[in-house]
N, C-alpha and C. Protein backbone atom coordinates (compact mmCIF):
# COMPACT_ATOMS: atom_id res chain seq x y z
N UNK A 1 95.00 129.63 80.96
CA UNK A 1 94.28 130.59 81.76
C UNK A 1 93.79 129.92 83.04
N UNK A 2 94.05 130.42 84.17
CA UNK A 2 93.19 130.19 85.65
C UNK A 2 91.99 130.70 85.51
N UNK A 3 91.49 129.70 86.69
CA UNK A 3 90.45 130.09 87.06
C UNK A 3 89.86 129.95 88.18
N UNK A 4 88.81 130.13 88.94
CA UNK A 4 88.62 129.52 90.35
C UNK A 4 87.31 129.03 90.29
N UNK A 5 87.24 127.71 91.41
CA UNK A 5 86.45 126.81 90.82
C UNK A 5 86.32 126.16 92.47
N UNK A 6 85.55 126.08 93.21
CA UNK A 6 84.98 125.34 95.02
C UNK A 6 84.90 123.67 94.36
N UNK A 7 85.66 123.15 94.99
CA UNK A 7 85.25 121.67 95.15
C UNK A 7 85.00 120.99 96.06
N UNK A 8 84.40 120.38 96.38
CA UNK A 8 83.26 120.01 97.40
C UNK A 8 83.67 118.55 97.56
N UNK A 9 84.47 118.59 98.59
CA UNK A 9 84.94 116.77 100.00
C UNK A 9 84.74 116.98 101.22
N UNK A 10 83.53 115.81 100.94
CA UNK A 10 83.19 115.05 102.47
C UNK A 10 82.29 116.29 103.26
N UNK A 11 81.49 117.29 102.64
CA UNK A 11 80.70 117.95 103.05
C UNK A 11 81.15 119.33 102.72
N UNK A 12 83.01 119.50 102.64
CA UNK A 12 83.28 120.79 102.86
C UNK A 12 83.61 121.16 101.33
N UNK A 13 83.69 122.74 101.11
CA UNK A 13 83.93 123.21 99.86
C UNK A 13 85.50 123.70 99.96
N UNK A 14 85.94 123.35 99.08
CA UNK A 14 87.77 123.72 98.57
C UNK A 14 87.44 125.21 97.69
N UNK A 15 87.88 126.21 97.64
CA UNK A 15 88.09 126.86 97.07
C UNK A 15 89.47 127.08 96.61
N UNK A 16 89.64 126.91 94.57
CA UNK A 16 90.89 126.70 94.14
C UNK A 16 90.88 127.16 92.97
N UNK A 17 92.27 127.72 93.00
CA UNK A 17 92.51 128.15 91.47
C UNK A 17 93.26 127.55 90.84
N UNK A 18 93.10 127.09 89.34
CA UNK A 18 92.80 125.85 89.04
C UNK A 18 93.36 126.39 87.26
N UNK A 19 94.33 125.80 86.56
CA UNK A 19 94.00 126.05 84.83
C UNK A 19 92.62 125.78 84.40
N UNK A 20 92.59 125.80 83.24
CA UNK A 20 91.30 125.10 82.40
C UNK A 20 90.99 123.83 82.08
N UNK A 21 92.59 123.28 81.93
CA UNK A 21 92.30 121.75 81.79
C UNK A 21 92.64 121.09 82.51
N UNK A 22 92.70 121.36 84.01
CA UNK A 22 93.15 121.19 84.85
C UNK A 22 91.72 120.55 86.27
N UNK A 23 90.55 121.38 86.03
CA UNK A 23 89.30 121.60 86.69
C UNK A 23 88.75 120.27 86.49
N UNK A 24 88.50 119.58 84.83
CA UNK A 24 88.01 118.61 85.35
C UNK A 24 88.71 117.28 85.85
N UNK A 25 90.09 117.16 86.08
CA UNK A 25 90.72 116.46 86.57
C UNK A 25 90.45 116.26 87.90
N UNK A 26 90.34 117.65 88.66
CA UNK A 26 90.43 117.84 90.00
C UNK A 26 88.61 117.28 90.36
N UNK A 27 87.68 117.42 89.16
CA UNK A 27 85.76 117.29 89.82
C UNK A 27 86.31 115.76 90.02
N UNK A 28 86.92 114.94 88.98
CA UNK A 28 87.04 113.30 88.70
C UNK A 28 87.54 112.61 89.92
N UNK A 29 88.74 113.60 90.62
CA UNK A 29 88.97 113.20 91.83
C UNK A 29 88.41 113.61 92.67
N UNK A 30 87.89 114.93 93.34
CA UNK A 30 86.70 114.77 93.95
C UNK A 30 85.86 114.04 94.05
N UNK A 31 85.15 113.50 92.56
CA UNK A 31 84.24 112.18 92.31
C UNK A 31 84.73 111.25 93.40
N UNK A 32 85.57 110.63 92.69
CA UNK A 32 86.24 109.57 93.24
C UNK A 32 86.41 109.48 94.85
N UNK A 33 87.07 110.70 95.35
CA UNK A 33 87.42 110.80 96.95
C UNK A 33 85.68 110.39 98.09
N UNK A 34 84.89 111.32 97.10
CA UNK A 34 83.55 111.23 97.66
C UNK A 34 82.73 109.76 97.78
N UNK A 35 83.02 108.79 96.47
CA UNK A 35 82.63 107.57 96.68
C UNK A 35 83.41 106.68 97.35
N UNK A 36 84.36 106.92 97.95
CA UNK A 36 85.59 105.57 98.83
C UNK A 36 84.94 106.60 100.14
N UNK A 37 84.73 107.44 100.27
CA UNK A 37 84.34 108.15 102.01
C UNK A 37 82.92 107.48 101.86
N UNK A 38 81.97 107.64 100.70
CA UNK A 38 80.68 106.97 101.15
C UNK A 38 81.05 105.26 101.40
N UNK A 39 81.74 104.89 100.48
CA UNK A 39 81.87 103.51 100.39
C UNK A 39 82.66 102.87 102.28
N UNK A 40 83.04 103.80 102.67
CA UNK A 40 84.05 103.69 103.90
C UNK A 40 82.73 103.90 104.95
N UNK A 41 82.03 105.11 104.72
CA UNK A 41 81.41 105.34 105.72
C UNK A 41 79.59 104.29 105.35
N UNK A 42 79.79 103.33 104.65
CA UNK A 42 78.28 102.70 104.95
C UNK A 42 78.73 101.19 104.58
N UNK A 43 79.92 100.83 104.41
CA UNK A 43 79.91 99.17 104.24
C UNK A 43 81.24 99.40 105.60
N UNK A 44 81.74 100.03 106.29
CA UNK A 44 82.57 99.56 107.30
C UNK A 44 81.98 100.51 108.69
N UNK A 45 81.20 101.34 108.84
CA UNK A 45 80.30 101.65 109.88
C UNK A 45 81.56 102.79 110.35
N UNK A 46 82.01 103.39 109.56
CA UNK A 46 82.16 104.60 110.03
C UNK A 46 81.96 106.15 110.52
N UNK A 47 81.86 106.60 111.19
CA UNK A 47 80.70 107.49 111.73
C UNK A 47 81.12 108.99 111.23
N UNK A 48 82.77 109.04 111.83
CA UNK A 48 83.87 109.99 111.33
C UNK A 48 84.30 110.22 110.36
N UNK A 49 84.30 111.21 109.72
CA UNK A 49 84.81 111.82 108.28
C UNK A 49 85.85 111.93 108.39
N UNK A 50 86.56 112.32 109.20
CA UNK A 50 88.10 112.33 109.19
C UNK A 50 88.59 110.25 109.19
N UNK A 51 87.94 109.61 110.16
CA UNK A 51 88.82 108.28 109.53
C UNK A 51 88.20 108.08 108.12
N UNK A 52 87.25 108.56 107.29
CA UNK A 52 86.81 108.01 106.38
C UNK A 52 87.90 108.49 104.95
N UNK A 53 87.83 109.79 105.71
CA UNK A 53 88.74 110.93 104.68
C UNK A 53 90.65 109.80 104.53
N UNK A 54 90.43 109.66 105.69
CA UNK A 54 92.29 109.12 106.00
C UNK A 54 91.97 107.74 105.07
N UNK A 55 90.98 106.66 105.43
CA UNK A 55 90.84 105.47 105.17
C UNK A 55 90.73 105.60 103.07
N UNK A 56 90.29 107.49 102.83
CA UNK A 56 90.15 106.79 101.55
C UNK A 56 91.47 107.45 101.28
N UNK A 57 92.45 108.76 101.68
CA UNK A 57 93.73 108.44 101.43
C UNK A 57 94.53 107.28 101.16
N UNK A 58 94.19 106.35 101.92
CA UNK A 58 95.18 105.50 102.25
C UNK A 58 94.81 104.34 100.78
N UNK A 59 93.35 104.40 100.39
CA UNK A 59 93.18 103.21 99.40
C UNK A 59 93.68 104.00 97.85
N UNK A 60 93.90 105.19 97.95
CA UNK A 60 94.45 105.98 96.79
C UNK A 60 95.45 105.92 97.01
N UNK A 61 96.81 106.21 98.20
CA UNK A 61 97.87 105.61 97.54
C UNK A 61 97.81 104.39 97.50
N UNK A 62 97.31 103.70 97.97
CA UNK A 62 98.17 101.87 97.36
C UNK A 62 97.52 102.23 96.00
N UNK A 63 96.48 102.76 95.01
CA UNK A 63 96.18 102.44 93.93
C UNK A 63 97.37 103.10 93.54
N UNK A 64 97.85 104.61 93.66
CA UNK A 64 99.15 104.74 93.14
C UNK A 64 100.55 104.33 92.91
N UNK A 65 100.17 103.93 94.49
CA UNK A 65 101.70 102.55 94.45
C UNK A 65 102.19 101.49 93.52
N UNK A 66 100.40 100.89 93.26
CA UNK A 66 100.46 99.87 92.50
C UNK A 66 100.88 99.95 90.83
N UNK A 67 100.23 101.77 90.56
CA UNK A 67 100.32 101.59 89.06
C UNK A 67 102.16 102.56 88.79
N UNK A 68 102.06 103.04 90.00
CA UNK A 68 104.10 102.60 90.21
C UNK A 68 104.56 102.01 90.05
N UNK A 69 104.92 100.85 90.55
CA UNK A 69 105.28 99.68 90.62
C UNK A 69 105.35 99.00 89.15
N UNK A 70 103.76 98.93 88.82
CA UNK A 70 103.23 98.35 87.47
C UNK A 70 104.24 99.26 85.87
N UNK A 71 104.17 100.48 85.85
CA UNK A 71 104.91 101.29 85.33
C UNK A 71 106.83 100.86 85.32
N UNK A 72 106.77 100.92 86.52
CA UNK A 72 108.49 100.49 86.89
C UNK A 72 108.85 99.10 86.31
N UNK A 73 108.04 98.25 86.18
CA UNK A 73 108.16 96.97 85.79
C UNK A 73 108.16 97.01 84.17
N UNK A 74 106.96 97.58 83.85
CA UNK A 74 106.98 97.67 82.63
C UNK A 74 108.13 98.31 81.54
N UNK A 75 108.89 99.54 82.28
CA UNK A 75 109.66 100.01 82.21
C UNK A 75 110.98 99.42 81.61
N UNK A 76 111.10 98.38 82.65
CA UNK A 76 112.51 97.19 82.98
C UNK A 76 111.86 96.18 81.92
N UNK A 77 111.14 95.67 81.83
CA UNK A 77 110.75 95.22 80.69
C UNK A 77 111.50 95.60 79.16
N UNK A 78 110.67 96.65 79.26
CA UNK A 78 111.07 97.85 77.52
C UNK A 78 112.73 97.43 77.66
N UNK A 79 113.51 98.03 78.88
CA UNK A 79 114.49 98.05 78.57
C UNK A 79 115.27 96.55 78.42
N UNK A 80 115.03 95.72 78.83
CA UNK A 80 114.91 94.34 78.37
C UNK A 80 115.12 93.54 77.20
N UNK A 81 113.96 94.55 76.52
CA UNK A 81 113.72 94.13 74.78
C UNK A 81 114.82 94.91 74.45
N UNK A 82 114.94 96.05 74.54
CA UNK A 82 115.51 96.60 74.06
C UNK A 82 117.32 96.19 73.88
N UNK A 83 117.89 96.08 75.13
CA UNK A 83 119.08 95.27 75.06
C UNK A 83 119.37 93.99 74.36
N UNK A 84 117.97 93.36 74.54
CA UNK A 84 118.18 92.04 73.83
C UNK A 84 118.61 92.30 72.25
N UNK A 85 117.49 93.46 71.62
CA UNK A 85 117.40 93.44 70.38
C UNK A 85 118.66 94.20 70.27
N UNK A 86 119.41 94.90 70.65
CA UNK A 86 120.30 95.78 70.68
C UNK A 86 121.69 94.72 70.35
N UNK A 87 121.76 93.66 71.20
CA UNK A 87 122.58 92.80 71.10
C UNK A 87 122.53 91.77 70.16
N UNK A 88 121.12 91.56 69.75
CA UNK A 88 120.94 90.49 67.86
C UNK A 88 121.44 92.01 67.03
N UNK A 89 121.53 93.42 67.06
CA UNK A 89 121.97 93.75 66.25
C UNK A 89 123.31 93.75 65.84
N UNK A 90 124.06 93.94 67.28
CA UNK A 90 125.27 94.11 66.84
C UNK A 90 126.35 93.17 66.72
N UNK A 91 126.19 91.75 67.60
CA UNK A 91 126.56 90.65 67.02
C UNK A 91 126.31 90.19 65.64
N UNK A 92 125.41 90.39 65.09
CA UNK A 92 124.98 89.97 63.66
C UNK A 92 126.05 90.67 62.70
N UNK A 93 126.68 91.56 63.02
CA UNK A 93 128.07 92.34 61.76
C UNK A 93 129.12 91.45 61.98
């Protein structure tokens, strides 16, 4: 079921319709967006909400990048084991 639900970045309100389990995903990132704009706008003296807004874009994707990356690796890994063990099986007949 939808529903509609205002979320509130960097002063302004989002109005969105949203599932059910979907809402508090979106407050967590809100959370989140709101503390890298405060964190942007009082330890690097930014005055502007828009560079603060961009500056905390930008530190959310590299966190996404990273757990990309981290995922992709891990990935190649699995498949790794997996060939290895794949190959003690079938040499062993």
């Amino acid at each position: 079921m939808s529903q509609k639900v205002n979320i509130r970045i960097a002063g302004r309100s989002y109005p969105l319709v949203v599932k059910n389990e979907e809402e508090e995903v979106l407050r967590k990132a809100a959370k989140r967006i709101e503390e890298y704009v405060s964190t942007f706008e009082n330890n690097y003296n930014i005055n502007e909400k828009q560079d603060a807004l961009a500056m905390s874009a930008l530190q959310l994707a590299s966190e996404l990048e990273n757990l990309i990356n981290k995922n992709s690796e891990e990935k190649s890994e699995i498949l790794l084991r997996i060939k290895k063990i794949s190959n003690l099986v079938t040499t062993d007949k």
